[in-house]
Protein backbone atom coordinates (compact mmCIF):
# COMPACT_ATOMS: atom_id res chain seq x y z
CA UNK A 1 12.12 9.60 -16.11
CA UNK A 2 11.14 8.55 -12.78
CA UNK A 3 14.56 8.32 -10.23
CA UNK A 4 12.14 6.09 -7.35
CA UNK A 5 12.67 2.46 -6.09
CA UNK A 6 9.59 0.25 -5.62
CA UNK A 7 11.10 0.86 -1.60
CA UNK A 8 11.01 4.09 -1.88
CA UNK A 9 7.43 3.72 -3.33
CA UNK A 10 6.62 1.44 -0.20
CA UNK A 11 7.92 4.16 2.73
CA UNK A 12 5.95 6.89 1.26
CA UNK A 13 2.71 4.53 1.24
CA UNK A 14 3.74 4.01 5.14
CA UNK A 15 1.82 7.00 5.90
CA UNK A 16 -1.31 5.56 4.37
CA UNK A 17 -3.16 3.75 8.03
CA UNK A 18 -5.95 1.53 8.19
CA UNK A 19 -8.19 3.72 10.61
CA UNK A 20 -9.67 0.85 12.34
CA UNK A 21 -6.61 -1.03 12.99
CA UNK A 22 -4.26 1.70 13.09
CA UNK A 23 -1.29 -0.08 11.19
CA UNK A 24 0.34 1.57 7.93
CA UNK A 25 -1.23 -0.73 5.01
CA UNK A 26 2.40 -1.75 3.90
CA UNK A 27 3.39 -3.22 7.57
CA UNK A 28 0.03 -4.69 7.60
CA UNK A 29 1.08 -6.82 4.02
CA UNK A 30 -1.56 -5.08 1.64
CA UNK A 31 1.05 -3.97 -0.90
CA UNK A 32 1.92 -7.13 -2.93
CA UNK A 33 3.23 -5.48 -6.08
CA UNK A 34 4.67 -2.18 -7.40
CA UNK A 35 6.53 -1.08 -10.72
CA UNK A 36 7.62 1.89 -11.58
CA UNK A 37 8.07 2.91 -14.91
CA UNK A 38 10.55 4.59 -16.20
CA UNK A 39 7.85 7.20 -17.82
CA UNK A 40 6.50 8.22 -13.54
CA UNK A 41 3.87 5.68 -13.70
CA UNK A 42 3.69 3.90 -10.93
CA UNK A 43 1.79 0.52 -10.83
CA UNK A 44 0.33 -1.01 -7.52
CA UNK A 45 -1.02 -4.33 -6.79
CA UNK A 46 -2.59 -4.27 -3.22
CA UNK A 47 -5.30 -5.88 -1.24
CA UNK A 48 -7.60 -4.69 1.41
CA UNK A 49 -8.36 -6.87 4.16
CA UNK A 50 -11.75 -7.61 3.12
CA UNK A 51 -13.75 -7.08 -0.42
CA UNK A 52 -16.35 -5.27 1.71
CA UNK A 53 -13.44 -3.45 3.48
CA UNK A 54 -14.94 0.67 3.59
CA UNK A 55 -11.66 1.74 3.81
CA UNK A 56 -10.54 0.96 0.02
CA UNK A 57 -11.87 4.57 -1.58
CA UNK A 58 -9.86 6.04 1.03
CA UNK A 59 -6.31 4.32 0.33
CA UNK A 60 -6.67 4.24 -3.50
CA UNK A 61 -7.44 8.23 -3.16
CA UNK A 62 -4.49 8.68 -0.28
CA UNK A 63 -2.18 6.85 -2.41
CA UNK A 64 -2.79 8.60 -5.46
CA UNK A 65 -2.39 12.32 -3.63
CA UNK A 66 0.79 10.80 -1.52
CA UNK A 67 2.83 9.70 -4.36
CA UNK A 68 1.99 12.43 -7.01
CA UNK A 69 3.34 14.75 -5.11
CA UNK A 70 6.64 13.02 -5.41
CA UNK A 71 8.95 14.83 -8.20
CA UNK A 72 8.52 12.61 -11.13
CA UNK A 73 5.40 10.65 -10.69
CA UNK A 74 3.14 10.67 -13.25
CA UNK A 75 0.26 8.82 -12.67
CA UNK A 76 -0.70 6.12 -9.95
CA UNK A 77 -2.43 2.98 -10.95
CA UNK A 78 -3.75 1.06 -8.10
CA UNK A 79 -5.11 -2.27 -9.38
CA UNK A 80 -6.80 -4.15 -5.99
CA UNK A 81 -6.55 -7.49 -6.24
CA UNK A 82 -7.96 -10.62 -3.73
CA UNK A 83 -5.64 -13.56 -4.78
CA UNK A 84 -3.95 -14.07 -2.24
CA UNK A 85 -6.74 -12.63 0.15
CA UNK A 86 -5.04 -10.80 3.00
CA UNK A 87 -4.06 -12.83 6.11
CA UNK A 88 -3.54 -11.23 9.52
CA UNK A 89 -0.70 -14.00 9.95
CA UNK A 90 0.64 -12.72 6.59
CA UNK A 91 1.51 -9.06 7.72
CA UNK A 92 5.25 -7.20 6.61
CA UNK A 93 6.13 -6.55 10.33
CA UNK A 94 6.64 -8.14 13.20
CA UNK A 95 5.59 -4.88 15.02
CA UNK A 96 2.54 -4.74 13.98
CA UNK A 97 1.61 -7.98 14.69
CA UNK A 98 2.57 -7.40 18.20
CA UNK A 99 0.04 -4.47 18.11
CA UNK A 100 -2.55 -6.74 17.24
CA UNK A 101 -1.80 -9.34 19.79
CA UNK A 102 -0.46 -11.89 16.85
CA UNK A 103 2.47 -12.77 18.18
């Protein structure tokens, strides 16, 4: 049985950064959805910001290593999704749209 909050989930994906923009991919509003279940699994809905984004192999394969090596995970299923597409003006924190001159 798995003892982790979705938050949880969401601060150890904060280490997870888009190289070109260099924001985390939860401040920068990718993560839409995640369940975790009470068998470890943990289930991810997420975005990139854009379908011919190079950077999704990377995430799905940084996520996956980052959170199974949390006590209790089982598996990670990252399910990357485009509705709603990602909008700079959409991002988690305020921060990080300072960085990128949004605000």
């Amino acid at each position: 049985m798995s003892q982790w909050t979705a938050e949880e989930i969401k601060e150890a994906l904060r280490q997870i950064y888009d190289p070109e923009i260099n924001v985390n991919i939860v401040d920068l509003g990718l993560i839409y959805k995640i369940e975790v279940k009470e068998n470890g699994d943990v289930h991810i809905d997420m975005t990139l910001t854009s379908p011919i984004c190079p950077f999704g192999e990377y995430v799905k394969e940084e996520a996956k290593r980052i959170l199974k090596q949390l006590p209790g995970i089982n598996e990670v299923y990252l399910n990357i999704v485009w509705d709603p597409p990602w909008d700079p003006h959409t991002m988690a924190s305020e921060e990080a749209k300072l960085d990128l001159g949004l605000l």
